[in-house]
C-alpha atoms as a PDB file:
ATOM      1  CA  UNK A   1     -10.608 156.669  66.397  1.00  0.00           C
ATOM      2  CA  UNK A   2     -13.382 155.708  64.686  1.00  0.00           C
ATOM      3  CA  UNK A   3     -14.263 152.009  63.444  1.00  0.00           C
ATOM      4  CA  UNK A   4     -14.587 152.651  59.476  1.00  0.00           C
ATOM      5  CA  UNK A   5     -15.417 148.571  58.881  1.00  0.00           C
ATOM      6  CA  UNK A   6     -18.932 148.092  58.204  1.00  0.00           C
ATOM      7  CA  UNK A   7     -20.874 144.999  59.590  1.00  0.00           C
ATOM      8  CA  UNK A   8     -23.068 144.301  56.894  1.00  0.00           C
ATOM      9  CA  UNK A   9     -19.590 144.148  54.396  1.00  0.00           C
ATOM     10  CA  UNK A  10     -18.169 141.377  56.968  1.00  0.00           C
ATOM     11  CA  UNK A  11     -21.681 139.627  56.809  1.00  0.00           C
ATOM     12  CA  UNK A  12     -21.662 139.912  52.591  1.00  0.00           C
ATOM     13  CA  UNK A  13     -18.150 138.348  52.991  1.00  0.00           C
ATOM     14  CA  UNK A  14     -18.578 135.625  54.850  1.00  0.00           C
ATOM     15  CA  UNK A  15     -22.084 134.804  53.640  1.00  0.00           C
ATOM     16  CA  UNK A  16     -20.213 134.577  49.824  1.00  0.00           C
ATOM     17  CA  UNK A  17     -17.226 132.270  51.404  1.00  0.00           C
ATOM     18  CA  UNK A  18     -20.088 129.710  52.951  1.00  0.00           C
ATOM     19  CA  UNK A  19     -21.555 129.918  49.291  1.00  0.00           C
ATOM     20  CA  UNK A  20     -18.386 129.382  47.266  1.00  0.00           C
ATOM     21  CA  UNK A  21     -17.924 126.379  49.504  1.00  0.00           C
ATOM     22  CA  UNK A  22     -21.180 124.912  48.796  1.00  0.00           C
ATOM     23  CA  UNK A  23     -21.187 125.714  45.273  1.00  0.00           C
ATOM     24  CA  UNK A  24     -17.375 123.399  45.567  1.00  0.00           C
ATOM     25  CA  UNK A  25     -19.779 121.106  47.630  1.00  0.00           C
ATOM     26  CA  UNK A  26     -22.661 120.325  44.886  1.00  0.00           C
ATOM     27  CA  UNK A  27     -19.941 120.632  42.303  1.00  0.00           C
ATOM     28  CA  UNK A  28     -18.179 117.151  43.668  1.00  0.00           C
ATOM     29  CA  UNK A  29     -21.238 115.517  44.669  1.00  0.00           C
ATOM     30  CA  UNK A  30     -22.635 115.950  41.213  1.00  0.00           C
ATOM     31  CA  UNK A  31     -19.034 114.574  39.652  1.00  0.00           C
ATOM     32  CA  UNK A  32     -19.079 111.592  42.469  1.00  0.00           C
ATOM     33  CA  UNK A  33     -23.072 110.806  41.484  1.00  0.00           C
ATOM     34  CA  UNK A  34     -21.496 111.393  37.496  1.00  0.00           C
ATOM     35  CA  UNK A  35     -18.468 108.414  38.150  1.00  0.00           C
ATOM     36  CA  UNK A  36     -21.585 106.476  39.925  1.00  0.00           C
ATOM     37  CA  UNK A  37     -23.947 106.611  37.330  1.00  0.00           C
ATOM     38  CA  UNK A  38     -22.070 106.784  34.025  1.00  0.00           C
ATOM     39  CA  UNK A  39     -18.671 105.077  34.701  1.00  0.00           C
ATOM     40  CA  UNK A  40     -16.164 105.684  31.934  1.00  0.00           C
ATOM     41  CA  UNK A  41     -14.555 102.218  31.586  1.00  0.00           C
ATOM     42  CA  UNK A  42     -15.672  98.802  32.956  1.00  0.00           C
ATOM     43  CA  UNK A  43     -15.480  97.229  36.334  1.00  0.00           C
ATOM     44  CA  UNK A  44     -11.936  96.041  37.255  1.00  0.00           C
ATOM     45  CA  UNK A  45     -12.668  92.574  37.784  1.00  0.00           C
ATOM     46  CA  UNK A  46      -9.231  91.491  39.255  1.00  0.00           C
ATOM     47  CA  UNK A  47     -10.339  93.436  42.359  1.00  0.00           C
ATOM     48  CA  UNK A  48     -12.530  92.823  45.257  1.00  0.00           C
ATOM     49  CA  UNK A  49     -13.123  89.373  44.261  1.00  0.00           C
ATOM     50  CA  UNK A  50     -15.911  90.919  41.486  1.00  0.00           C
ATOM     51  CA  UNK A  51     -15.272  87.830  39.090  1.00  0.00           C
ATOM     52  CA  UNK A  52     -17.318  85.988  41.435  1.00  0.00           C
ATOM     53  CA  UNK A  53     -20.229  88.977  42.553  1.00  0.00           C
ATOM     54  CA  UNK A  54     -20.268  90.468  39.535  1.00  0.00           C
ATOM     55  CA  UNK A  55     -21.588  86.637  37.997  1.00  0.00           C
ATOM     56  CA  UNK A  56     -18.683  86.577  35.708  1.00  0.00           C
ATOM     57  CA  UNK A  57     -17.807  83.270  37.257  1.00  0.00           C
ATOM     58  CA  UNK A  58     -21.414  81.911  37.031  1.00  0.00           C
ATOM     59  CA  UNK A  59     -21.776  82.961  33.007  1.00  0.00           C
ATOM     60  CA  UNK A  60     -18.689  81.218  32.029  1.00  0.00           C
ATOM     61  CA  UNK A  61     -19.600  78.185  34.271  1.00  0.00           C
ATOM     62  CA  UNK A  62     -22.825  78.198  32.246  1.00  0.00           C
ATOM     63  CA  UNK A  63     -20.918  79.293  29.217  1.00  0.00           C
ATOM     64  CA  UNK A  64     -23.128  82.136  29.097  1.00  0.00           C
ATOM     65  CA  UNK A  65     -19.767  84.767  28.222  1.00  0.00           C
ATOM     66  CA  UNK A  66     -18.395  86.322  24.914  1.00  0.00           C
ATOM     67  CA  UNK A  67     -14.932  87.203  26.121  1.00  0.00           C
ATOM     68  CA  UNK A  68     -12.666  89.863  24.137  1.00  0.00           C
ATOM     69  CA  UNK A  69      -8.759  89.074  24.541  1.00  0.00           C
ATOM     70  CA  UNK A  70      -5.794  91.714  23.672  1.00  0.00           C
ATOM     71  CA  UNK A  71      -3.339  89.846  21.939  1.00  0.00           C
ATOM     72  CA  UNK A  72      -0.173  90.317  24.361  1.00  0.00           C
ATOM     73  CA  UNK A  73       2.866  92.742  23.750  1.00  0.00           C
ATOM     74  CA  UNK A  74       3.931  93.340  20.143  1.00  0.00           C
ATOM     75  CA  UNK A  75       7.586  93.346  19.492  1.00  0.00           C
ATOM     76  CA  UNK A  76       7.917  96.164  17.245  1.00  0.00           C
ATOM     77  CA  UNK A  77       6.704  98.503  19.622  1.00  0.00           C
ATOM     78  CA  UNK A  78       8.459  97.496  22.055  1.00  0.00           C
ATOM     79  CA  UNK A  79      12.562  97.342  23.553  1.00  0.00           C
ATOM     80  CA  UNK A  80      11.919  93.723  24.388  1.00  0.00           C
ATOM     81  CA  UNK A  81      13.510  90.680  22.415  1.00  0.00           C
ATOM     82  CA  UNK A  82      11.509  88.993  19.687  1.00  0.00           C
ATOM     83  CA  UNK A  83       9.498  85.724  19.778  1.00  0.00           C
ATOM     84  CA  UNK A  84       9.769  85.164  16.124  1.00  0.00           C
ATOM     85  CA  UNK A  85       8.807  87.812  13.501  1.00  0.00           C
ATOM     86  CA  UNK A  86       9.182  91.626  13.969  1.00  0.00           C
ATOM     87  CA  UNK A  87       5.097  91.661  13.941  1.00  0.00           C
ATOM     88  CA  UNK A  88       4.238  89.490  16.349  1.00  0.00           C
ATOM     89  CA  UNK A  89       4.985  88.767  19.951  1.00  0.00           C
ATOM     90  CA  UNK A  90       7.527  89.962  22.435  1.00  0.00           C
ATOM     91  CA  UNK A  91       9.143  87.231  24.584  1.00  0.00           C
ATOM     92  CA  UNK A  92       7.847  88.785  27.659  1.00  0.00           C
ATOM     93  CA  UNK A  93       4.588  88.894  25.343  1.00  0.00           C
ATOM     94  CA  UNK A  94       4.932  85.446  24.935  1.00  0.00           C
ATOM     95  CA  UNK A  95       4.977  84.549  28.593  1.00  0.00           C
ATOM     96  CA  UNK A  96       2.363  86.666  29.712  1.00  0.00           C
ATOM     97  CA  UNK A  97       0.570  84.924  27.313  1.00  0.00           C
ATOM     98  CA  UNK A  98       1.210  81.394  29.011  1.00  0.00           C
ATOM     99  CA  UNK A  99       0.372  82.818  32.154  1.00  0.00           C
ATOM    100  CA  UNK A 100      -3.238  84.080  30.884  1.00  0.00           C
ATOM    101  CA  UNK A 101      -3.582  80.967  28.794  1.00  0.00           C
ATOM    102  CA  UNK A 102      -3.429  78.552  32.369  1.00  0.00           C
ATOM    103  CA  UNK A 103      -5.508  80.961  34.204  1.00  0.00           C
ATOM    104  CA  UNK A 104      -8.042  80.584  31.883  1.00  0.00           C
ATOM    105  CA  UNK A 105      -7.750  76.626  31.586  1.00  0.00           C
ATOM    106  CA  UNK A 106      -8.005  76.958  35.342  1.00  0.00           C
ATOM    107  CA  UNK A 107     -11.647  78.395  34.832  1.00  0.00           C
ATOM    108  CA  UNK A 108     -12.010  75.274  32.923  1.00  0.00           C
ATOM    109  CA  UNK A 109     -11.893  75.292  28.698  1.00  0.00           C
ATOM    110  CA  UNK A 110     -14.168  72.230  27.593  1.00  0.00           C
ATOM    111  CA  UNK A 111     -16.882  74.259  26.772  1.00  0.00           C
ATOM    112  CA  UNK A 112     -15.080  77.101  25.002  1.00  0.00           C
ATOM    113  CA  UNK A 113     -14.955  77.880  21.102  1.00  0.00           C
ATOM    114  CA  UNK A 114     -11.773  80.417  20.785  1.00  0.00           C
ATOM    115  CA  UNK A 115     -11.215  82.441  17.470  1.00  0.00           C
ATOM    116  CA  UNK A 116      -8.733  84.996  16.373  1.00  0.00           C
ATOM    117  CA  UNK A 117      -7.701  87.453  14.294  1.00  0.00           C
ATOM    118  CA  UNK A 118      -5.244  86.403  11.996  1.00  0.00           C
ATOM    119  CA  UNK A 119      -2.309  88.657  12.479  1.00  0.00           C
ATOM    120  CA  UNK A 120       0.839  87.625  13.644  1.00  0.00           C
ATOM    121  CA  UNK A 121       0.635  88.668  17.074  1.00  0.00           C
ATOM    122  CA  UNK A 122      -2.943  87.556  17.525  1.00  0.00           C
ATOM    123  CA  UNK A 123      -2.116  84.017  16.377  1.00  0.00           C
ATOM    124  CA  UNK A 124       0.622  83.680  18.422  1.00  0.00           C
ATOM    125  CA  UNK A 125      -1.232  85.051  21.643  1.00  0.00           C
ATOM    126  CA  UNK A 126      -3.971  82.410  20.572  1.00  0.00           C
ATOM    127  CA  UNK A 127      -2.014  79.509  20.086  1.00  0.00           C
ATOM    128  CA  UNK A 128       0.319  79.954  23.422  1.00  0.00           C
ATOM    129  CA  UNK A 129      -2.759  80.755  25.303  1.00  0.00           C
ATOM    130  CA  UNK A 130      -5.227  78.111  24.279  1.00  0.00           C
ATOM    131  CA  UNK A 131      -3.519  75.864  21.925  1.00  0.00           C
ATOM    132  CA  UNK A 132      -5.964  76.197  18.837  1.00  0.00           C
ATOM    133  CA  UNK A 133      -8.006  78.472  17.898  1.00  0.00           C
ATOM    134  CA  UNK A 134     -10.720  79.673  14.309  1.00  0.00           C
ATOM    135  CA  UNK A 135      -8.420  81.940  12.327  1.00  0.00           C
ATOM    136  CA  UNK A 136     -10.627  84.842  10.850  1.00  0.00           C
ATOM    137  CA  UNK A 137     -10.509  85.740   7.264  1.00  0.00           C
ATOM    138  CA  UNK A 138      -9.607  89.350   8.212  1.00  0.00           C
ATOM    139  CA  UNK A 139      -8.509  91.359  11.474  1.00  0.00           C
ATOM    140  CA  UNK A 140     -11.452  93.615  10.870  1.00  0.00           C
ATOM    141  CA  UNK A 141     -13.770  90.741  10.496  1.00  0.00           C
ATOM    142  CA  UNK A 142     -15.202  91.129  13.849  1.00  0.00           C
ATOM    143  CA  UNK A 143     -14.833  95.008  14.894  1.00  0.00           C
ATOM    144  CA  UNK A 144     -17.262  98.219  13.982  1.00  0.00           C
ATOM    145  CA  UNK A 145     -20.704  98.852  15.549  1.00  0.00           C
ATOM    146  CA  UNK A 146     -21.876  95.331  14.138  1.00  0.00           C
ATOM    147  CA  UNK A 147     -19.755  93.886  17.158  1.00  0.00           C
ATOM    148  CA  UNK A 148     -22.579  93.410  19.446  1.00  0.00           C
ATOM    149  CA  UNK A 149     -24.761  91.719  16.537  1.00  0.00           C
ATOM    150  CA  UNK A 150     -22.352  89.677  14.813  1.00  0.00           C
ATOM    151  CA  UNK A 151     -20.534  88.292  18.006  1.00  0.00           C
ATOM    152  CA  UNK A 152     -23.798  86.493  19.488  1.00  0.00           C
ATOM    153  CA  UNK A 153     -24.784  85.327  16.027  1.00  0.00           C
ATOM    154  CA  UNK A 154     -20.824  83.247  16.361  1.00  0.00           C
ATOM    155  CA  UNK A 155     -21.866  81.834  19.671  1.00  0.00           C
ATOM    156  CA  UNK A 156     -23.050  78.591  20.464  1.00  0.00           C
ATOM    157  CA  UNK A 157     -25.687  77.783  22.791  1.00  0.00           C
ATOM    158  CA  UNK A 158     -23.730  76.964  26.080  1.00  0.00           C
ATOM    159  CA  UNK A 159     -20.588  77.785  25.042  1.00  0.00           C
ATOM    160  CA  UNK A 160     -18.265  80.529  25.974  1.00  0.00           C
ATOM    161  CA  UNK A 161     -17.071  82.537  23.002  1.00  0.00           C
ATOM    162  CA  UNK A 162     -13.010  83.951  23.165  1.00  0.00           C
ATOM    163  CA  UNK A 163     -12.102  86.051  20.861  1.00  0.00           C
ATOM    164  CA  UNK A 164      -8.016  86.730  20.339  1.00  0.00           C
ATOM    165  CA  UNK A 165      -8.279  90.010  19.014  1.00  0.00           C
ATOM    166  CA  UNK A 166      -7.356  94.441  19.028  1.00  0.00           C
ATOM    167  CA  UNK A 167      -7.732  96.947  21.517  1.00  0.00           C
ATOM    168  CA  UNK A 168      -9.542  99.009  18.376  1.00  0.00           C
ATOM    169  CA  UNK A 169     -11.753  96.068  18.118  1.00  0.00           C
ATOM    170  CA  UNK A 170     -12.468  95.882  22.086  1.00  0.00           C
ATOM    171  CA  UNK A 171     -12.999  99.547  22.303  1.00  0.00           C
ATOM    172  CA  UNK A 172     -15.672  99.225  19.503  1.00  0.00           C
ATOM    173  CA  UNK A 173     -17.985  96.993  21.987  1.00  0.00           C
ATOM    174  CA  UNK A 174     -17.310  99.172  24.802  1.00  0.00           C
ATOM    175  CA  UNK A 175     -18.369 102.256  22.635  1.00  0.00           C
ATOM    176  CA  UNK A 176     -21.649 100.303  21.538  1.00  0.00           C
ATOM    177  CA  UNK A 177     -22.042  98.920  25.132  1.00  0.00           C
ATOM    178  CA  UNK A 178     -21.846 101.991  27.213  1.00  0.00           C
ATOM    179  CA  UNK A 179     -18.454 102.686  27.596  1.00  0.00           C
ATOM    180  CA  UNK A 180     -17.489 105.416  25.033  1.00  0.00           C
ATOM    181  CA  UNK A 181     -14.322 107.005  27.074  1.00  0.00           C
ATOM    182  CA  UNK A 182     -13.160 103.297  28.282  1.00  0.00           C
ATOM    183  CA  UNK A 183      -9.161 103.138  28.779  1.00  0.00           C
ATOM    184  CA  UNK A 184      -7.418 101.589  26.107  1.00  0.00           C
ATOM    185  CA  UNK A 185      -7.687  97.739  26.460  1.00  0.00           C
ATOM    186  CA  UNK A 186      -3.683  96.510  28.296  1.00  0.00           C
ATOM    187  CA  UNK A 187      -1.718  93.792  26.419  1.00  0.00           C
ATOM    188  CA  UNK A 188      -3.588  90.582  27.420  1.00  0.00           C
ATOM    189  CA  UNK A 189      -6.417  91.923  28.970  1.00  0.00           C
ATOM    190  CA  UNK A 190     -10.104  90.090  28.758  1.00  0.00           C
ATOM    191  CA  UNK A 191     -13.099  92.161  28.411  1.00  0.00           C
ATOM    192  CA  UNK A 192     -15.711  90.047  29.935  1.00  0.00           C
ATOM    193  CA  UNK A 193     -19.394  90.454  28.537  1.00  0.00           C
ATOM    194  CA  UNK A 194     -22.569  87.993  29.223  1.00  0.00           C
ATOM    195  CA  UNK A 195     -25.378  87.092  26.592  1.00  0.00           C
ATOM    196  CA  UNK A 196     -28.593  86.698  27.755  1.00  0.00           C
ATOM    197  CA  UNK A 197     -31.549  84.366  26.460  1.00  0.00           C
ATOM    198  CA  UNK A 198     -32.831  86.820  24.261  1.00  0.00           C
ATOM    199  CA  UNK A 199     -28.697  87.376  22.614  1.00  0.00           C
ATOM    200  CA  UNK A 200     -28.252  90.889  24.499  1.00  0.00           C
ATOM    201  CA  UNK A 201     -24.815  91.844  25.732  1.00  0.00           C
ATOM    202  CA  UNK A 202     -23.953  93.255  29.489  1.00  0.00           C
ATOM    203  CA  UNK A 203     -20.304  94.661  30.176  1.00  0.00           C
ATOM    204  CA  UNK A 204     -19.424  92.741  33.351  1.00  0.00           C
ATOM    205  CA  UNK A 205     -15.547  94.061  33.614  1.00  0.00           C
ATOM    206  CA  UNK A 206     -12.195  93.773  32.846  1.00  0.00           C
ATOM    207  CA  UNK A 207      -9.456  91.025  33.840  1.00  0.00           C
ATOM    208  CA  UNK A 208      -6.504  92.426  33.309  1.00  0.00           C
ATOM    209  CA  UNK A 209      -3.276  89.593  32.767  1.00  0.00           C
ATOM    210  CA  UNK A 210      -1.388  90.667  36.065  1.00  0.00           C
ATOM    211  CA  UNK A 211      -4.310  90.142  37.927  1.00  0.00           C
ATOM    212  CA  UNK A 212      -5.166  86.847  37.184  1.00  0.00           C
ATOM    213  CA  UNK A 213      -3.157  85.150  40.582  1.00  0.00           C
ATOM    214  CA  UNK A 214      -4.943  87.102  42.984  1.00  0.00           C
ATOM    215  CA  UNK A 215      -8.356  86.582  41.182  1.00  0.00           C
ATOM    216  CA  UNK A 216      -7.799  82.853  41.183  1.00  0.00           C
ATOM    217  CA  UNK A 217      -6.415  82.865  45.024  1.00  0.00           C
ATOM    218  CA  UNK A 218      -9.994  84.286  45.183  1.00  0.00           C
ATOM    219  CA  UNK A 219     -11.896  81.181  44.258  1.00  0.00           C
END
């Protein structure tokens, strides 16, 4: 019998398999390099001890930090028990926010201003995490693209800035900052952002509320 296969047809075959494998290759690099260079949400600062390297630590220490708080869980969206009214807290809510609250005093709060927005939930996260806090006129006084203008201009000189506030509101610095597609900001989580000299803003990460006992075991 004769051998109807042709050799250069095996050749084309396998020569377009090695291509179609490095196409895959260069495909993933380029979405690796992608992740690298334009990550889609902050740094996760409850891991691999990044509140210290990333100089989180060092900014708040010099009270160099503007940090953005999620009020914790809202009872009407969730199955949970009330706190008090329907629009406020959760009483799981309520202890998270306890829990966040002494991390943060932990850190060390003398040289801390703390405002918040004045809805129910925000006021409650605010006053069971840090005891007092500036109530804001409005819940949209400090969100929009003016974020990362009108939050420096509420800072003190050597003070660390908290704000009690929305995810909305958080996701509108991240958008500004360089985080357009960031996750949606978790119930009690703190965006952490340093102000330089000259009043510009740097992303340093997220601290999310469950991560706050490993991050102190940390330092």
């Amino acid at each position: 019998m004769v051998d109807i296969n042709c050799p250069d047809e095996g050749r084309a075959k396998t020569f377009k398999q090695l291509w179609l494998r490095f196409v895959a290759l260069i495909a993933l690099c380029l979405v690796v390099m992608g992740a690298m260079l334009w990550p889609t949400t902050p740094p996760n600062l409850g891991i691999d001890n990044r509140l210290v390297t990333s100089g989180a630590l060092a900014a708040w220490r010099s009270g160099d930090l503007i940090v953005l708080v999620r009020h914790e869980e809202r009872c009407d969206r969730s199955g949970n028990p009330c706190l008090g009214p329907a629009d406020g807290l959760s009483r799981p809510g309520g202890v998270s926010a306890v829990a966040v609250g002494s991390a943060f005093h932990a850190l060390g709060m003398s040289h801390s201003d703390v405002m918040s927005s004045p809805t129910t939930r925000t006021v409650q996260t605010s006053r069971l995490m840090f005891g007092d806090a500036q109530i804001l006129p409005d819940r949209l006084t400090l969100c929009g693209t003016a974020l990362a203008h009108d939050l420096p201009v509420r800072k003190h000189p050597g003070r660390n800035l908290l704000l009690v506030t929305h995810s909305e509101c958080i996701g509108d610095l991240e958008r500004v900052l360089g985080y357009p597609h960031a996750d949606g900001a978790e119930y009690g989580s703190s965006l952490f952002v340093q102000i330089n000299a000259h009043g510009k803003l740097k992303v340093l990460g997220v601290l999310n509320s469950q991560d706050w006992p490993t991050v102190l075991g940390h330092l």
